[in-house]
Protein backbone atom coordinates (compact mmCIF):
# COMPACT_ATOMS: atom_id res chain seq x y z
CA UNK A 1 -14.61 -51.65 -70.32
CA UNK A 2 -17.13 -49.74 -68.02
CA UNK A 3 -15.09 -47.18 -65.81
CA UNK A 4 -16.42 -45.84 -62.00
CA UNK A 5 -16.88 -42.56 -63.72
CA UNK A 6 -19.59 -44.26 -66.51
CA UNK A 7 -21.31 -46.36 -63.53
CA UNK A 8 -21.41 -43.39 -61.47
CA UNK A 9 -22.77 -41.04 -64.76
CA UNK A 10 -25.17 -44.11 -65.51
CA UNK A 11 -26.91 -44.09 -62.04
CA UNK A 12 -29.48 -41.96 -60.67
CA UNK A 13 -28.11 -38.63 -58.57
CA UNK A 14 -29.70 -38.57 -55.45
CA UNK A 15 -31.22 -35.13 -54.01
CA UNK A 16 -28.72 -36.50 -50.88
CA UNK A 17 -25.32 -36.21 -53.01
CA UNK A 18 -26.63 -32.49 -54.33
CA UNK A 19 -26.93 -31.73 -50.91
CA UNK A 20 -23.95 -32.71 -49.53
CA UNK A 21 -21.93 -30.84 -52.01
CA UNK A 22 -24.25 -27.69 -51.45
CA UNK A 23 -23.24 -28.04 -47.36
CA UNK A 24 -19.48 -28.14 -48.89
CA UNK A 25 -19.90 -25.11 -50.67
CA UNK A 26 -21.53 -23.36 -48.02
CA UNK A 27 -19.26 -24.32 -45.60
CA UNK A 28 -16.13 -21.94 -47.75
CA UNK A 29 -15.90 -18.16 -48.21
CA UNK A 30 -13.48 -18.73 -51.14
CA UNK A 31 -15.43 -18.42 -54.52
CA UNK A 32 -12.68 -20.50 -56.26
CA UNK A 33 -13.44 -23.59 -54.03
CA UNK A 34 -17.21 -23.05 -54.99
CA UNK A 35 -17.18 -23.22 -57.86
CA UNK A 36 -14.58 -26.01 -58.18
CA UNK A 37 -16.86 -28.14 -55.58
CA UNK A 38 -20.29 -27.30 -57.83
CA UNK A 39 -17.62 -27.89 -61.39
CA UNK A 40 -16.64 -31.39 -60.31
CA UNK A 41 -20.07 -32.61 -59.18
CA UNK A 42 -21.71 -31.71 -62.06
CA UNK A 43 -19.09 -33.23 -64.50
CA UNK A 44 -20.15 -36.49 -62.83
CA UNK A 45 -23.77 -36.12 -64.13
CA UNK A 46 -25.49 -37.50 -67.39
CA UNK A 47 -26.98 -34.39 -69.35
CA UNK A 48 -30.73 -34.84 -67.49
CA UNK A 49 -29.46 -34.37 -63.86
CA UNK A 50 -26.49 -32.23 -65.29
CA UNK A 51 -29.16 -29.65 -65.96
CA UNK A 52 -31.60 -30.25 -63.25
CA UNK A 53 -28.46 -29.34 -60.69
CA UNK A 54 -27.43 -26.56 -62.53
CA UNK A 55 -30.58 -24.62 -61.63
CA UNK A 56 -30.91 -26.13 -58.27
CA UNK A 57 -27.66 -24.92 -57.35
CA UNK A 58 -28.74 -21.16 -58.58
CA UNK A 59 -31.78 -21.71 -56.70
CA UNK A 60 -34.56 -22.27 -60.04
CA UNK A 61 -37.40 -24.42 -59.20
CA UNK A 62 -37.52 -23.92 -63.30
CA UNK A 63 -35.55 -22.28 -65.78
CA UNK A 64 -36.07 -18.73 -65.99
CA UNK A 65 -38.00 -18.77 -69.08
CA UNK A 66 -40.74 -21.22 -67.70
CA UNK A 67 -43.26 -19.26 -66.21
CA UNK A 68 -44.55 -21.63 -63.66
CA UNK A 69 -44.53 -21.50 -59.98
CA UNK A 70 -44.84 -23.61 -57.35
CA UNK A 71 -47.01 -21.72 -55.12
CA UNK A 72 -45.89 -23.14 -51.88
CA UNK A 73 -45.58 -20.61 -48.86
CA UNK A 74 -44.57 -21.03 -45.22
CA UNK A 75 -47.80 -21.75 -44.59
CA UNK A 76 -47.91 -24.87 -46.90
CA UNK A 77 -44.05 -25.77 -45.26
CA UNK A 78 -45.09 -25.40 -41.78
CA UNK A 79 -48.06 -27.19 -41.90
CA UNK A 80 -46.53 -30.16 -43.58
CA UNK A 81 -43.77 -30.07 -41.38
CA UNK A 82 -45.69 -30.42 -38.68
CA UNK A 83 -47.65 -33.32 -40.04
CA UNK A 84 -45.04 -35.33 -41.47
CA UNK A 85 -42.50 -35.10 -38.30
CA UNK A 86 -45.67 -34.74 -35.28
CA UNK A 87 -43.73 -31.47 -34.04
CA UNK A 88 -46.91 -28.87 -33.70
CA UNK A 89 -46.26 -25.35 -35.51
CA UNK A 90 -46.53 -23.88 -32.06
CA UNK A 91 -42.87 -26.20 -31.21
CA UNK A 92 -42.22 -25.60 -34.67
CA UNK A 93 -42.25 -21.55 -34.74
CA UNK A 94 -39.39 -21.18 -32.23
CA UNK A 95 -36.93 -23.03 -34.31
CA UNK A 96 -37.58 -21.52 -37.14
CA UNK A 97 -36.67 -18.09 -35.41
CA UNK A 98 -33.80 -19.46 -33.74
CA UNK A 99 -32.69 -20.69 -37.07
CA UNK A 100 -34.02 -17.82 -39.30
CA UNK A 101 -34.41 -20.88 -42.70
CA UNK A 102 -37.17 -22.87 -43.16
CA UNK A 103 -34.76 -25.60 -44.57
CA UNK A 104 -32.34 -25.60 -41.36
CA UNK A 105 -35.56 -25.90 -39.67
CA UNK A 106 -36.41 -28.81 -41.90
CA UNK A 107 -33.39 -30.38 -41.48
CA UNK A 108 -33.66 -29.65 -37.29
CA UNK A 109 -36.95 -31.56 -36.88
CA UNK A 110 -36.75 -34.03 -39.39
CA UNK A 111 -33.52 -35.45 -37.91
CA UNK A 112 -35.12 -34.81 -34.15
CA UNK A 113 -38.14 -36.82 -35.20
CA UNK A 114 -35.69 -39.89 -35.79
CA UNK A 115 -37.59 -41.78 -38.95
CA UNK A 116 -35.08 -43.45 -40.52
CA UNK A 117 -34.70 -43.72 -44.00
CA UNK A 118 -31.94 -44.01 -46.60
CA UNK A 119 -31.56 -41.61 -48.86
CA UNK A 120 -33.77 -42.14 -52.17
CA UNK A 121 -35.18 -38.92 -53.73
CA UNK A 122 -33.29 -38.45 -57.14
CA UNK A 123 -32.97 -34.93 -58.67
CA UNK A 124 -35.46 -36.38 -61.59
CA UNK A 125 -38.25 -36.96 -58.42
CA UNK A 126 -37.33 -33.59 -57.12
CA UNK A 127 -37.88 -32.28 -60.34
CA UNK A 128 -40.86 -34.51 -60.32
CA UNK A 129 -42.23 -33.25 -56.82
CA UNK A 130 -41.52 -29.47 -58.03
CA UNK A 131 -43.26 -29.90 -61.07
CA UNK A 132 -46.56 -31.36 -58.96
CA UNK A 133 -46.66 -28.95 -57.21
CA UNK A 134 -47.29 -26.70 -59.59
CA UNK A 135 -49.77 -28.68 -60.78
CA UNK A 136 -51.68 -28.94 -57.67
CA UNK A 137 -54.89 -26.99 -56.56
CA UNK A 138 -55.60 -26.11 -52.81
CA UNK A 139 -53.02 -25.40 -50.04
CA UNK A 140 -54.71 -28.91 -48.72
CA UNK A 141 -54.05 -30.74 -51.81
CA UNK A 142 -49.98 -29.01 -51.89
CA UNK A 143 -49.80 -29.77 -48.09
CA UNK A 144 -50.59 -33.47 -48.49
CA UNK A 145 -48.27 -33.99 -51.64
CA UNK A 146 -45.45 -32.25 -49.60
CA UNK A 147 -46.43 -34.28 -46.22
CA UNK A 148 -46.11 -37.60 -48.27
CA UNK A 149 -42.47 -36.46 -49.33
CA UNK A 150 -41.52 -34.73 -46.24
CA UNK A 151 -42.51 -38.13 -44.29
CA UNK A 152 -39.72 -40.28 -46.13
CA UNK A 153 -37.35 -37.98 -46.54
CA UNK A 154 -33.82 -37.87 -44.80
CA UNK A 155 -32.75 -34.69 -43.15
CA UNK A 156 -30.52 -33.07 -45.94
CA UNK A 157 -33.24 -34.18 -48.42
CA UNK A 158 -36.15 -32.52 -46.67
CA UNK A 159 -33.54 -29.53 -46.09
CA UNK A 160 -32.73 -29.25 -49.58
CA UNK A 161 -36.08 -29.67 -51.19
CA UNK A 162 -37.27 -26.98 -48.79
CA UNK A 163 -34.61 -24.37 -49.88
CA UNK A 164 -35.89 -24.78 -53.18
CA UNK A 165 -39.49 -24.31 -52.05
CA UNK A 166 -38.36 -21.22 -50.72
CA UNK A 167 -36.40 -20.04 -53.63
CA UNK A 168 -32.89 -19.76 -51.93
CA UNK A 169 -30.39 -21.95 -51.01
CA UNK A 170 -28.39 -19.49 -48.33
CA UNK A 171 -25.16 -21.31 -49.38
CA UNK A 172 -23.38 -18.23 -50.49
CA UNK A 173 -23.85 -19.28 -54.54
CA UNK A 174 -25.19 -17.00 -56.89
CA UNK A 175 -26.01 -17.41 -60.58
CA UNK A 176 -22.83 -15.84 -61.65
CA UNK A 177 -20.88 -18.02 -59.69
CA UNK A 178 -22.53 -21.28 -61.26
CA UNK A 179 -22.06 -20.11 -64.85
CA UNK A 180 -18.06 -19.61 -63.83
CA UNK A 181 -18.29 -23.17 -62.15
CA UNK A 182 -19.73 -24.93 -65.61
CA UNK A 183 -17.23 -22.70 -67.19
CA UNK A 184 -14.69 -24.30 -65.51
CA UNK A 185 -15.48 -27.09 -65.39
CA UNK A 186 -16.10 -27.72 -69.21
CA UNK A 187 -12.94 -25.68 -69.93
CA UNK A 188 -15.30 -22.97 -72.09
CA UNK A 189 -15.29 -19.23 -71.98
CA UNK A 190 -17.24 -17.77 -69.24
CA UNK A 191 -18.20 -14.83 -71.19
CA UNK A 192 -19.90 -17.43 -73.80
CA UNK A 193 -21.69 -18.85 -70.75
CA UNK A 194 -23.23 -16.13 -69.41
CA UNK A 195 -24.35 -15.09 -72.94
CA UNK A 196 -26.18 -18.16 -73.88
CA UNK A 197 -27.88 -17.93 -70.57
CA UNK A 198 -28.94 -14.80 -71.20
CA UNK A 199 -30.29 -15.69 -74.34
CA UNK A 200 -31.74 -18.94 -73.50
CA UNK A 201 -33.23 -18.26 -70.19
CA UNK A 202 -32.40 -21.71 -68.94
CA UNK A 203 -29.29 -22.54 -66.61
CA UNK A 204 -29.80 -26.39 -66.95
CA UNK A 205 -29.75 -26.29 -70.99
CA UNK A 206 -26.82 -23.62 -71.00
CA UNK A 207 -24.59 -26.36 -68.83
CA UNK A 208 -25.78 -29.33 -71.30
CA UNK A 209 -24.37 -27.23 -74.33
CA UNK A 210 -21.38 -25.95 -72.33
CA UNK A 211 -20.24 -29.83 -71.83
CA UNK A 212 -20.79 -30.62 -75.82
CA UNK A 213 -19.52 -27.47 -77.07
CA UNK A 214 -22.77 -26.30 -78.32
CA UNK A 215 -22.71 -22.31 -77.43
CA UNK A 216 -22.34 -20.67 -80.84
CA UNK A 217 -25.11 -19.59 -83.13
CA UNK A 218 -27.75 -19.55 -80.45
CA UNK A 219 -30.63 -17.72 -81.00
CA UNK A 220 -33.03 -14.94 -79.26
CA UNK A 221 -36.30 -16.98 -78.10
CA UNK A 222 -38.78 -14.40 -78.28
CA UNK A 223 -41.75 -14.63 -75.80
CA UNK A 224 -39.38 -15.96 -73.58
CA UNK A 225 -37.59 -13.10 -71.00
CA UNK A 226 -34.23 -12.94 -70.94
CA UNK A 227 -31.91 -11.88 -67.43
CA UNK A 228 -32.39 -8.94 -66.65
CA UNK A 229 -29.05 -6.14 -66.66
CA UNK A 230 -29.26 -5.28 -62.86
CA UNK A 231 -27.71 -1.98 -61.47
CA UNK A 232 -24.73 -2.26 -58.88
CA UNK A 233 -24.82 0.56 -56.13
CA UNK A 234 -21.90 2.85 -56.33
CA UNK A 235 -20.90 4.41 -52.78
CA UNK A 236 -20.28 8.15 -54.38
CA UNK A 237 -19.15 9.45 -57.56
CA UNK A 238 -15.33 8.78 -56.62
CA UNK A 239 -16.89 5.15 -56.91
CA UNK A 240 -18.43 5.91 -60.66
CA UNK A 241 -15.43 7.29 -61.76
CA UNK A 242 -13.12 4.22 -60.45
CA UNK A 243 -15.08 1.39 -61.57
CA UNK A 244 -16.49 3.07 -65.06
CA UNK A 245 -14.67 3.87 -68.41
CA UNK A 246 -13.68 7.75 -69.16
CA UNK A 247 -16.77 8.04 -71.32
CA UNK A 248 -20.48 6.83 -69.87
CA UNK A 249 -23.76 7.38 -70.53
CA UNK A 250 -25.70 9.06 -67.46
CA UNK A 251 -29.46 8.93 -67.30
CA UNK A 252 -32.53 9.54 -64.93
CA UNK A 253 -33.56 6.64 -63.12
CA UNK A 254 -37.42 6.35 -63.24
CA UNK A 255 -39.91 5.17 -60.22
CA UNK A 256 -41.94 2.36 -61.76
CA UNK A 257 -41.01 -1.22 -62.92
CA UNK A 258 -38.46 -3.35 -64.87
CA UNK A 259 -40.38 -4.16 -67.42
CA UNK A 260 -39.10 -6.45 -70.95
CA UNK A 261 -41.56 -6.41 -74.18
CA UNK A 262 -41.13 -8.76 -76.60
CA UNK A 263 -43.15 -8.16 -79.88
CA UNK A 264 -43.55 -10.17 -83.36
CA UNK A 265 -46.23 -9.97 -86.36
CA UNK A 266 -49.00 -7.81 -83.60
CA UNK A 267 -48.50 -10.47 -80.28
CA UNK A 268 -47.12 -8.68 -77.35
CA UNK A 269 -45.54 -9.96 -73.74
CA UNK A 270 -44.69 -8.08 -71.12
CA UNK A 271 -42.15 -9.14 -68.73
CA UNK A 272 -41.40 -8.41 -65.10
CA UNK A 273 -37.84 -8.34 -63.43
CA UNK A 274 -38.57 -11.77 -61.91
CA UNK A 275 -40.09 -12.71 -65.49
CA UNK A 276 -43.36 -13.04 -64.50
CA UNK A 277 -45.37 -12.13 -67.52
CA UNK A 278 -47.01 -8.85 -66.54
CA UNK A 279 -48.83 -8.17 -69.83
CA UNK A 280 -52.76 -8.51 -68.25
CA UNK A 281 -51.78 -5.72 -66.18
CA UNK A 282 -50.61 -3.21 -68.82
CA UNK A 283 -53.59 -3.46 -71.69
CA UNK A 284 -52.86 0.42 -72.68
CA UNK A 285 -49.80 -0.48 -73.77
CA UNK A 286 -50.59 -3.46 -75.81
CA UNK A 287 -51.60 -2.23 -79.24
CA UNK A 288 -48.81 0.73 -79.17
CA UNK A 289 -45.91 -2.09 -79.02
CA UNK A 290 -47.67 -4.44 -81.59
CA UNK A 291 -48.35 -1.35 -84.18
CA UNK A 292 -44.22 -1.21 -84.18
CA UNK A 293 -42.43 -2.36 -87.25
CA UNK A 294 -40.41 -5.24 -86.41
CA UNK A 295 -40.07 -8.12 -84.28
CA UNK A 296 -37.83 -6.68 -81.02
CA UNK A 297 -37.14 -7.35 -77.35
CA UNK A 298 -37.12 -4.01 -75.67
CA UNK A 299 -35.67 -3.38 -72.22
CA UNK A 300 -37.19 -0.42 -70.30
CA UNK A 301 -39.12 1.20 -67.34
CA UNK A 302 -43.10 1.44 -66.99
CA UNK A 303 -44.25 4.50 -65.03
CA UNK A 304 -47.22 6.57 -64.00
CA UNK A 305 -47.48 9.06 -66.58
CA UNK A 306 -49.89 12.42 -67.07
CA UNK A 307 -48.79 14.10 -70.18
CA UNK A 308 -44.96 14.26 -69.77
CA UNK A 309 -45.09 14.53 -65.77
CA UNK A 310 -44.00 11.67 -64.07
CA UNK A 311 -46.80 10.47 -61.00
CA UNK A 312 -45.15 8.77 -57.99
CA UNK A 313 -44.66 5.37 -57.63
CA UNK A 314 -47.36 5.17 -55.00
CA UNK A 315 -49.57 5.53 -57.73
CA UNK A 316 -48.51 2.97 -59.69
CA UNK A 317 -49.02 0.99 -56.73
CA UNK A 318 -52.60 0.82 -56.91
CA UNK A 319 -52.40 -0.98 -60.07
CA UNK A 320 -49.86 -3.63 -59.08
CA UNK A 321 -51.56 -7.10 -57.97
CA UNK A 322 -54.83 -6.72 -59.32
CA UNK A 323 -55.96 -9.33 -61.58
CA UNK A 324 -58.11 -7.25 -63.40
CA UNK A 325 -57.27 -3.32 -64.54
CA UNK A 326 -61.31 -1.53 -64.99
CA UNK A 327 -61.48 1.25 -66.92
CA UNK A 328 -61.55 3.71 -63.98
CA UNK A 329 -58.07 2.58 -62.84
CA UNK A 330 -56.92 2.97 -66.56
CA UNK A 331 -58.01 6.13 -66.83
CA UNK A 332 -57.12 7.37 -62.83
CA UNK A 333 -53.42 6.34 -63.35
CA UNK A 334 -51.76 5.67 -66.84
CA UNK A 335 -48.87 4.10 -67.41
CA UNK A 336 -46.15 4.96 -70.33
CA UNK A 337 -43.42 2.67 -71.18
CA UNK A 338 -40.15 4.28 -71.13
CA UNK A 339 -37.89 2.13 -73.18
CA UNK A 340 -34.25 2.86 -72.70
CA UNK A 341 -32.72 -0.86 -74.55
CA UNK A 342 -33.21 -2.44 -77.70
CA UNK A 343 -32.08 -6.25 -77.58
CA UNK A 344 -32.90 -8.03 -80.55
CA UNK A 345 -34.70 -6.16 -83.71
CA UNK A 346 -35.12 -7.44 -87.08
CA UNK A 347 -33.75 -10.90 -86.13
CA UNK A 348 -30.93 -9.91 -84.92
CA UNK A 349 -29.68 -10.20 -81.53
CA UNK A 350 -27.84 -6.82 -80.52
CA UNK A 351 -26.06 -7.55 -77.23
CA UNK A 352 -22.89 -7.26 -78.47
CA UNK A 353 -23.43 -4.32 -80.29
CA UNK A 354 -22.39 -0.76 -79.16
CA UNK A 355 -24.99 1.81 -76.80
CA UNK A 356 -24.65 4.19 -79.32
CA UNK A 357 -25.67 1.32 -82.36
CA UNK A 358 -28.62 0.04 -80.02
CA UNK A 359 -29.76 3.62 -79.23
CA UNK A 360 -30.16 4.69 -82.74
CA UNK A 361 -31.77 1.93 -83.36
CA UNK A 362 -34.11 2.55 -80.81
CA UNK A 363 -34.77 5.51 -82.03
CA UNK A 364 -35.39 5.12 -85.05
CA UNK A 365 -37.78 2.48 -84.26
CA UNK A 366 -40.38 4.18 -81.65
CA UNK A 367 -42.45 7.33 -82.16
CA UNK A 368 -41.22 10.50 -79.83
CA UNK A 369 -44.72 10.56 -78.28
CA UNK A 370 -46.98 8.24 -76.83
CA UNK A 371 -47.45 5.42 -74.12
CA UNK A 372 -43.93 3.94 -75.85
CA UNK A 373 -40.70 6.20 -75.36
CA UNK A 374 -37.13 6.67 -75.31
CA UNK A 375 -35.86 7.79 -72.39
């Protein structure tokens, strides 16, 4: 017998139902009621649309480890809302500071401009739309595709697909939050969730294996980034001392970059905090990482460097957004790596292994001198 839950699993989800349960969530202040809201949604959804909402909800365009982008400014947005709802970006630009998001804006004009349509973009054409625009050349060629969408679409859709444009949904749902909602919601440990996103890079795929039981024995992915371990601000050391253990490890905080490398058999990636792939801009410190004995993920700083005195980041600076690095820039401001992590090594992932097993590790795998350090 076919139950409303396999009819509903069995059809499409519609960009419009997403929505509606992102306006839920962002219409609470209690985390528990987010993450039950986002838990029993995605429940609902075959494995395809279970992980396509899974990174919508933390705000991915893509998972983590795909390095693509979508390349579509306020410019692009403005222009094609413009064209697809006959507002001019002269009406348009007071609404959007009124507003202060480009999808409440969306949502503002699209409704005022009273084109009526039912709701009919599913998450696989939003991943679909996404993806093409990626794909497309030419802010003309982006602002036509998104015009064409933008004309059809019903106010929470072109909302929606316009927070994801812009990278953030504004409904008061982080990443952590959606890893404790598919926690939840598949009755598995969060800890395990957050680890195999970590590892995998990849929200969507970490809920699929979450609903079948599939988080054991997953594997390091090298020349794909991993999240990143971000600081937290403490107010003063009274702070420290409440929220740490008895025993920490204290050390300087250098001005440069986040910066991941992940090396294997001489090939070397460099990896920003966003996970950009930064390599291109760091040539110098290319063949020091490949000449290194084993395959490893190492988690560290890059810095302007003269000997063993630290430049300013300013000078850094003048290296950051160029597409190509001459030799005079090279040479005018040098960059070390200061490595501070060790990850995986060896083929093993070491995440779960102490500071003080990961730092002799470390040690023991990179030289005391040269553009490659321990901090």
């Amino acid at each position: 017998m076919v139950t409303l839950e396999d009819t509903v699993k069995s059809a499409p989800a519609l960009l419009e139902q997403f929505a509606v349960i992102a306006e839920q969530v962002a219409s609470t202040t209690k985390k528990l009621e987010k993450t039950a809201l986002v838990g029993n949604y995605l429940k609902q959804l075959v494995d395809a649309d279970l992980a396509r909402a899974a990174r919508y909800f933390a705000g991915h365009q893509f998972p983590q480890n795909d390095a693509r982008t979508t390349n579509v400014g306020g410019s692009i947005i403005t222009a094609a809302l413009s064209e697809a709802t006959g507002f001019s970006q002269q009406e348009l630009a007071p609404i959007y500071v009124r507003l202060g998001d480009a999808g409440e804006t969306a949502h503002e004009v699209v409704k005022a401009a009273q084109r009526f349509h039912a709701p009919a973009i599913s998450l696989a054409e939003t991943e679909s739309i996404i993806s093409r625009l990626s794909e497309t050349r030419g802010i003309k060629n982006k602002t036509a595709l998104l015009v064409a969408v933008l004309s059809h679409a019903t106010p929470l859709e072109a909302k929606y697909l316009i927070k994801l444009l812009a990278g953030d949904l504004r409904i008061g749902l982080r990443e952590g939050l959606v890893e404790d909602a598919i926690a939840r919601a598949f009755e598995r440990p969060l800890s395990n969730v957050a680890r195999v996103n970590m590892l995998l890079g990849d929200l969507g795929e970490t809920a699929v294996r979450a609903r079948v039981d599939d988080l054991e024995n997953v594997s390091m992915r090298l020349f794909h980034p991993i999240k990143f371990m971000l600081a937290t601000p403490a107010a003063d050391l009274a702070d420290v001392a409440r929220t740490m253990p008895a025993q920490f490890f204290v050390e300087d905080k250098f001005d440069g970059i986040r910066a991941q490398a992940h090396l294997k058999d001489g090939r070397v990636a460099i990896y920003s905090r966003t996970m950009d792939e930064i390599t291109h801009r760091f040539p110098e410190l290319i063949s020091p990482l490949g000449a290194l004995s084993v395959d490893a993920v190492i988690d560290g700083e890059i810095v302007p460097a003269l000997g063993d005195r630290i430049l300013p980041f300013s000078e850094l600076q003048k290296r950051l957004g160029r597409k190509h690095i001459g030799e005079g820039l090279l040479r005018a401001v040098p960059v070390i790596l200061v490595a501070y992590d060790l990850l995986y090594a060896s083929g093993q992932v070491l995440t779960d292994e102490s500071l003080e097993v990961r730092r002799r590790l470390l040690e023991e795998l990179i030289p005391t001198d040269g553009p490659v350090r321990v901090s």
